[in-house]
C-alpha atoms as a PDB file:
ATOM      1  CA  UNK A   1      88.394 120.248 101.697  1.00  0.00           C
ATOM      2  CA  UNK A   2      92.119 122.315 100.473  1.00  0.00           C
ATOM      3  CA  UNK A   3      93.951 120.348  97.879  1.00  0.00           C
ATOM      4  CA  UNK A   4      97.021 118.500  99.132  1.00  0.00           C
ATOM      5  CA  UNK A   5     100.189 120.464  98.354  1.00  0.00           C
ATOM      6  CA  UNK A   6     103.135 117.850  97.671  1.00  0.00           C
ATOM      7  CA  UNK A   7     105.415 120.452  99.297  1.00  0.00           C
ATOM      8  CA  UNK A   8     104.062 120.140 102.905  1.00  0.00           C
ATOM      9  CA  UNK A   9     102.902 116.482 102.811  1.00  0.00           C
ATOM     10  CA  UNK A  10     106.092 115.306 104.191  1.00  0.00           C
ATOM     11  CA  UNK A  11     105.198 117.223 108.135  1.00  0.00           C
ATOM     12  CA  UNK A  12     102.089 115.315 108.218  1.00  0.00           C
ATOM     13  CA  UNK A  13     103.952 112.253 107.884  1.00  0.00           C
ATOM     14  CA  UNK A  14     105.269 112.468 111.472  1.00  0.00           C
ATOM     15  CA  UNK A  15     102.143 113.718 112.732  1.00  0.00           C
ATOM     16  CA  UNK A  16      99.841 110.580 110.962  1.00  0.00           C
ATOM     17  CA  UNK A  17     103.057 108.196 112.389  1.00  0.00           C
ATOM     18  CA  UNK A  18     102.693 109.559 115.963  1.00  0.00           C
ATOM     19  CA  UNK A  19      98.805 108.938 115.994  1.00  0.00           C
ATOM     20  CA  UNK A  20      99.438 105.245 114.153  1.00  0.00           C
ATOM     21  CA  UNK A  21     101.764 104.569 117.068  1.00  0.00           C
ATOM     22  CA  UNK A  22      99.148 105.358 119.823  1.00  0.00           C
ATOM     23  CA  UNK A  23      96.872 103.206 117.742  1.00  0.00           C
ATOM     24  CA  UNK A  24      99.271 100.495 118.322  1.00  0.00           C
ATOM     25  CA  UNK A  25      99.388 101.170 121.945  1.00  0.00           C
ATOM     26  CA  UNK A  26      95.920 100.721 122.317  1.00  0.00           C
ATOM     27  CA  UNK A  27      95.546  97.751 119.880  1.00  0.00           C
ATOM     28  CA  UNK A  28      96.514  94.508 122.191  1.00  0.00           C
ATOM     29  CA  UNK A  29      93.591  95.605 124.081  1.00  0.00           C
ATOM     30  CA  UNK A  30      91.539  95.610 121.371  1.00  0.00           C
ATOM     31  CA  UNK A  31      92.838  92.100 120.267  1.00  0.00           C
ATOM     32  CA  UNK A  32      92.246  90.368 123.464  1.00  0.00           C
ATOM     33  CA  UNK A  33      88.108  90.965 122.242  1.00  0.00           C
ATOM     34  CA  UNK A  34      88.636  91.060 118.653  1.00  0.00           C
ATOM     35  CA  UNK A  35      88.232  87.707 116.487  1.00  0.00           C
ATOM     36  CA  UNK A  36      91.639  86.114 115.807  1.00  0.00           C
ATOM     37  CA  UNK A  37      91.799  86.710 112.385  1.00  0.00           C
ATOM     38  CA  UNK A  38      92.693  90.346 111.082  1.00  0.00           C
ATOM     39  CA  UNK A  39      92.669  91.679 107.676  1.00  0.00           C
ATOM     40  CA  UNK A  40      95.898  92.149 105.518  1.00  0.00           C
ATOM     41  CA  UNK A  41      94.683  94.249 103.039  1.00  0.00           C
ATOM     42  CA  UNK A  42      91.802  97.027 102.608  1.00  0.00           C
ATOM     43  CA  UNK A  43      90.260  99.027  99.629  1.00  0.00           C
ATOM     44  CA  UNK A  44      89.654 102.635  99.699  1.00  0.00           C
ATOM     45  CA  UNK A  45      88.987 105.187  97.157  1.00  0.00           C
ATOM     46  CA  UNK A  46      92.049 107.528  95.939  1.00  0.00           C
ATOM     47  CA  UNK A  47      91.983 110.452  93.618  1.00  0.00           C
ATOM     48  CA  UNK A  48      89.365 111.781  91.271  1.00  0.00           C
ATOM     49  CA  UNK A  49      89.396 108.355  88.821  1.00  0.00           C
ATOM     50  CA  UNK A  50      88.531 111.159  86.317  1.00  0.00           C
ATOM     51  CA  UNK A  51      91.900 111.355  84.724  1.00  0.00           C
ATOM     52  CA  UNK A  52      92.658 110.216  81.217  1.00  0.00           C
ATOM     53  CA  UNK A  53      96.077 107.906  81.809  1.00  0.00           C
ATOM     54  CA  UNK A  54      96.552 107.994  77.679  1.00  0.00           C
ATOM     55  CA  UNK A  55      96.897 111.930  78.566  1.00  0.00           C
ATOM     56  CA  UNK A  56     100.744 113.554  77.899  1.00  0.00           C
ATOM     57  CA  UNK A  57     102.978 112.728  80.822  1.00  0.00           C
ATOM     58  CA  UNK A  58     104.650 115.751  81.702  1.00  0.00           C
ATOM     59  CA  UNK A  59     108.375 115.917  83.485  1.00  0.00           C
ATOM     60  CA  UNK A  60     110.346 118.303  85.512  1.00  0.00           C
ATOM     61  CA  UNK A  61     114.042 118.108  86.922  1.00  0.00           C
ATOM     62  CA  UNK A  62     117.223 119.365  87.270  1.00  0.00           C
ATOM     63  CA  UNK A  63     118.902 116.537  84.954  1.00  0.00           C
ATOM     64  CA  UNK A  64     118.388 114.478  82.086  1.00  0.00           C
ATOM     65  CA  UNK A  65     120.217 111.335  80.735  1.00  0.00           C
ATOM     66  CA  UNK A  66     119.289 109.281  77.853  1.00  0.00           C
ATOM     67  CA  UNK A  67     120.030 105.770  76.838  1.00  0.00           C
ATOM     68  CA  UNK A  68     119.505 104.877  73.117  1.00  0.00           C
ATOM     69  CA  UNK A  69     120.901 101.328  73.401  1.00  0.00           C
ATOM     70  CA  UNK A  70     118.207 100.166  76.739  1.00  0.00           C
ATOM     71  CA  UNK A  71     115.517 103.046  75.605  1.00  0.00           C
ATOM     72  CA  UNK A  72     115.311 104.467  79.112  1.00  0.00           C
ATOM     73  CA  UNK A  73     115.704 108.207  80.138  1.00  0.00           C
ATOM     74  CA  UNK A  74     116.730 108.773  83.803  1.00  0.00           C
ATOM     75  CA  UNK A  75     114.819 112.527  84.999  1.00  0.00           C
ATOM     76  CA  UNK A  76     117.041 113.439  88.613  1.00  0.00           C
ATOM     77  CA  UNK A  77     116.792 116.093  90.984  1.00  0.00           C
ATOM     78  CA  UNK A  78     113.806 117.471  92.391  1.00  0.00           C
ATOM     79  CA  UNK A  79     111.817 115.678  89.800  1.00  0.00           C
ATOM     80  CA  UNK A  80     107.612 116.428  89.021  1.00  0.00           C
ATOM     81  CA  UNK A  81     105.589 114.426  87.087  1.00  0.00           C
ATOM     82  CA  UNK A  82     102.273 115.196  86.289  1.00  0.00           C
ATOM     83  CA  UNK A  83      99.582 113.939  84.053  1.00  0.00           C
ATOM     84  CA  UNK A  84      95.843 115.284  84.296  1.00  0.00           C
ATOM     85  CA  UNK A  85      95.290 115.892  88.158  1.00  0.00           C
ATOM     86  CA  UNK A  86      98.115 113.406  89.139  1.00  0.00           C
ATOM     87  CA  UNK A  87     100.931 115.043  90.542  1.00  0.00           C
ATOM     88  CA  UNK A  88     104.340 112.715  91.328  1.00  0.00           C
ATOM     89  CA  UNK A  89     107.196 113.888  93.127  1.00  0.00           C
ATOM     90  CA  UNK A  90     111.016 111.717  93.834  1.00  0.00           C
ATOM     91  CA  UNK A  91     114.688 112.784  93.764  1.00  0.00           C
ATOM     92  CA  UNK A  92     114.819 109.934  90.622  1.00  0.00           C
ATOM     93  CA  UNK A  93     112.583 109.074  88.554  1.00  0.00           C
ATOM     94  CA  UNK A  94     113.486 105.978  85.035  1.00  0.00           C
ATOM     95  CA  UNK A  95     111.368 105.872  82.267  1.00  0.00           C
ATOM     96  CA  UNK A  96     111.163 103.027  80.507  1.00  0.00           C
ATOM     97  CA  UNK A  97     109.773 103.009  76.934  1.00  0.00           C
ATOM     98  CA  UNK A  98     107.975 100.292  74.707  1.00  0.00           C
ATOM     99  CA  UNK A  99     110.383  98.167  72.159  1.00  0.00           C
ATOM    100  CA  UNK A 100     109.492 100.335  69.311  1.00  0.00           C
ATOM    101  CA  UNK A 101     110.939 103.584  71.377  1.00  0.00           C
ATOM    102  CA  UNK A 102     107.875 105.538  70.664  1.00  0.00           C
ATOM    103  CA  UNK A 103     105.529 104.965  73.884  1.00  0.00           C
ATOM    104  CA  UNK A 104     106.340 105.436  77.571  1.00  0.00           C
ATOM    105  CA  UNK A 105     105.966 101.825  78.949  1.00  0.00           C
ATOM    106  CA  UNK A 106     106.196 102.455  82.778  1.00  0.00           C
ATOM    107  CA  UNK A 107     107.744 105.254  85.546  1.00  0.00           C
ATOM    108  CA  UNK A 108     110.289 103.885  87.843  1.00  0.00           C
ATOM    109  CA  UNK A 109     110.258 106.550  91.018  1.00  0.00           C
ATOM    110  CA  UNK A 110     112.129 106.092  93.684  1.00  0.00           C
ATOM    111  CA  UNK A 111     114.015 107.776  97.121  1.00  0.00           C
ATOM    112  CA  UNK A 112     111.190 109.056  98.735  1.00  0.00           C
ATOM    113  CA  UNK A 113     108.277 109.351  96.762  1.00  0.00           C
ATOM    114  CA  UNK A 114     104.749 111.731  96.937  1.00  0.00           C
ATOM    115  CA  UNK A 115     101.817 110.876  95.014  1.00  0.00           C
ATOM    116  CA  UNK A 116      99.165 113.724  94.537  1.00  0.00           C
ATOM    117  CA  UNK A 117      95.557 112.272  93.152  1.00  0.00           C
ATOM    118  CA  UNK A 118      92.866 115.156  93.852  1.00  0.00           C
ATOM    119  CA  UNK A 119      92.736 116.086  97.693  1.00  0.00           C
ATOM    120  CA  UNK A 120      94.419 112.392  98.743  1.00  0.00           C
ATOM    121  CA  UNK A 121      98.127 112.306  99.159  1.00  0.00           C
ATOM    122  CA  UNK A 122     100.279 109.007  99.655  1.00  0.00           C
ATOM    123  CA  UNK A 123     104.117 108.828 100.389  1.00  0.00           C
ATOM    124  CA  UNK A 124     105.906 105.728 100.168  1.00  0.00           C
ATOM    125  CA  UNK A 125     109.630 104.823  99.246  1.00  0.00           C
ATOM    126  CA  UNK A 126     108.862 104.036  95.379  1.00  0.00           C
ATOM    127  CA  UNK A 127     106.883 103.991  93.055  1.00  0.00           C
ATOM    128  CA  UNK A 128     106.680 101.989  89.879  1.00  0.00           C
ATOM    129  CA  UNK A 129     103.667 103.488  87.208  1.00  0.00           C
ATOM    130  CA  UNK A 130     102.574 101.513  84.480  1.00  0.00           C
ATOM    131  CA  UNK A 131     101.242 103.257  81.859  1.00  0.00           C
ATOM    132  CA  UNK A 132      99.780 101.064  79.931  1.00  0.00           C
ATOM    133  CA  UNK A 133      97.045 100.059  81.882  1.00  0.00           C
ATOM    134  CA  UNK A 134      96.859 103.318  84.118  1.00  0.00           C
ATOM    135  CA  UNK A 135      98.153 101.770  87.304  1.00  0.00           C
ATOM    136  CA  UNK A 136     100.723 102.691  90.346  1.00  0.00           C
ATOM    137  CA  UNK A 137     102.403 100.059  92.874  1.00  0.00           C
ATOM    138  CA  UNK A 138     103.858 101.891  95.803  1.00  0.00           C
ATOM    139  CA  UNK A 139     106.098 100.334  98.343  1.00  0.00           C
ATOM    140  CA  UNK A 140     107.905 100.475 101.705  1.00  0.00           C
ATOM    141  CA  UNK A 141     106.604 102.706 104.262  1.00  0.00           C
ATOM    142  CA  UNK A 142     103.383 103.718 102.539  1.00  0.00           C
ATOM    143  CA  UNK A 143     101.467 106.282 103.539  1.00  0.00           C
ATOM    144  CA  UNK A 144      98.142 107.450 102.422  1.00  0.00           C
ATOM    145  CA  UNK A 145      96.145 111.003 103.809  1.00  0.00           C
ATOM    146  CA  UNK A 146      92.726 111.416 103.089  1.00  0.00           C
ATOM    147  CA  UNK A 147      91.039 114.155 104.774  1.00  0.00           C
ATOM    148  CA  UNK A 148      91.273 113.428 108.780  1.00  0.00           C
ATOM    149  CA  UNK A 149      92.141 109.816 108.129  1.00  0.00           C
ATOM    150  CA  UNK A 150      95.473 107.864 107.789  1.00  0.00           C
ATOM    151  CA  UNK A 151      96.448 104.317 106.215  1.00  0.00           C
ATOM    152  CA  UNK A 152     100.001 103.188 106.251  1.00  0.00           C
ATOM    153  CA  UNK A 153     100.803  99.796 104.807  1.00  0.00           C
ATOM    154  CA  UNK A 154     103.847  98.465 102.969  1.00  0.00           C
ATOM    155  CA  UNK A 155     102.033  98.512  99.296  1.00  0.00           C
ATOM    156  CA  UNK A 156      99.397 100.344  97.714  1.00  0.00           C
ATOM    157  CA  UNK A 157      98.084  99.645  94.432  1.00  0.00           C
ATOM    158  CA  UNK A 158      96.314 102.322  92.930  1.00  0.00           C
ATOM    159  CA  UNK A 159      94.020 102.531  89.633  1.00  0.00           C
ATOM    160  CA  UNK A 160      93.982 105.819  88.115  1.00  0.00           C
ATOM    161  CA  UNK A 161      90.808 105.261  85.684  1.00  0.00           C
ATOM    162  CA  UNK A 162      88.737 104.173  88.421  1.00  0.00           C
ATOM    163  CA  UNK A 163      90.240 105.959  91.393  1.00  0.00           C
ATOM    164  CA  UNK A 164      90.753 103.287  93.663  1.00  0.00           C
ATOM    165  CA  UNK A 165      93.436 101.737  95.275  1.00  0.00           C
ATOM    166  CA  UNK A 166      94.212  98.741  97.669  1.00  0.00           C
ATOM    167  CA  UNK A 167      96.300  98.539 100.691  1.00  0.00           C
ATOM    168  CA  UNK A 168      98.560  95.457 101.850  1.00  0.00           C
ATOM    169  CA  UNK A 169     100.638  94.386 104.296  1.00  0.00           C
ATOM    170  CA  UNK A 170     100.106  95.176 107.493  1.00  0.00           C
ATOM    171  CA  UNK A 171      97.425  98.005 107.394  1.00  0.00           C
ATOM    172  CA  UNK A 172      97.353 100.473 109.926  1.00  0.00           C
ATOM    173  CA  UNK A 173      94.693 103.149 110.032  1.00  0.00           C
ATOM    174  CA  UNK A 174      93.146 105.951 111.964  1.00  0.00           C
ATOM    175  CA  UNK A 175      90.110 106.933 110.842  1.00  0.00           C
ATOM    176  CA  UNK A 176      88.381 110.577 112.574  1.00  0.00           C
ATOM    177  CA  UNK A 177      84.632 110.852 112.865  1.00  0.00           C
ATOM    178  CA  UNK A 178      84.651 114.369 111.966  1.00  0.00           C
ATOM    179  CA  UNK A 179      83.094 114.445 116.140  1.00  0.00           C
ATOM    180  CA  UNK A 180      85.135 116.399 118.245  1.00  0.00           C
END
């Protein structure tokens, strides 16, 4: 399978929405026969899980501001993070260091955000990363490619040492065969 290139995840997005909406179509149906309870949430792999998350955090933007007195630093424009094989892309992204000002303490991204793990890609409206303990929370409008298959949910929680993540709030999904 081609890596996923941050750049043209964004046209897939309308694409994986269209097919999630005829998924919805068909749903009712499927509830009349289904039992009445569905699931909120769903676990699925995501990324390599081969990355070390104590690893340099490297940053790329047009701007930089930096706040002595809250020990924050505010990266805008276009902005790329990447660490190991983990790629991050926003228009904003606030990093937040530890009390003692010498260790990042967690990412803030947010206005559209792309998250690049090996070949699966994930879009959602933020994304906060704590570093720390090597974990990502994305919210609003998630949505997560992998392969043929699409989940969209409203938060994914990802772990970047064992390259999984979790889905919640109303999870949505196509999944392809691989049959034509």
């Amino acid at each position: 399978m081609p890596a996923v290139d941050m750049a043209v995840s964004r046209p897939f997005r309308a694409i994986a929405m269209a097919s999630l909406a005829a998924l919805s179509l068909a749903l009712p149906a499927a509830l009349l026969i289904a039992p009445p309870a569905l699931a909120q949430e769903t676990s699925v792999s995501f990324g390599t899980g081969s990355g070390d998350t104590k690893a340099p955090i490297n940053v790329d933007s047009d701007t930089l501001s930096v706040s002595q007195t809250d020990g924050t630093a505010v990266f805008e424009g276009n902005v790329k993070v990447a660490q190991n094989d983990m790629k991050l892309s926003a228009p904003r992204v606030l990093v937040v260091y530890n009390q003692a000002g010498d260790e990042i303490d967690r990412l803030e991204a947010t206005g559209g955000v792309t998250l690049v793990s090996g070949e699966d890609a994930a879009e959602g409206d933020r994304a906060d990363y704590d570093v720390v303990n090597g974990n990502i929370v994305m919210r609003g409008n998630v949505l997560l490619l992998q392969g043929n298959s699409t989940i969209a949910s409203e938060v994914m929680h990802v772990d970047l040492d064992s390259g999984s993540a979790r889905m919640e709030g109303r999870v949505r999904t196509i999944l392809q065969s691989g049959k034509e």
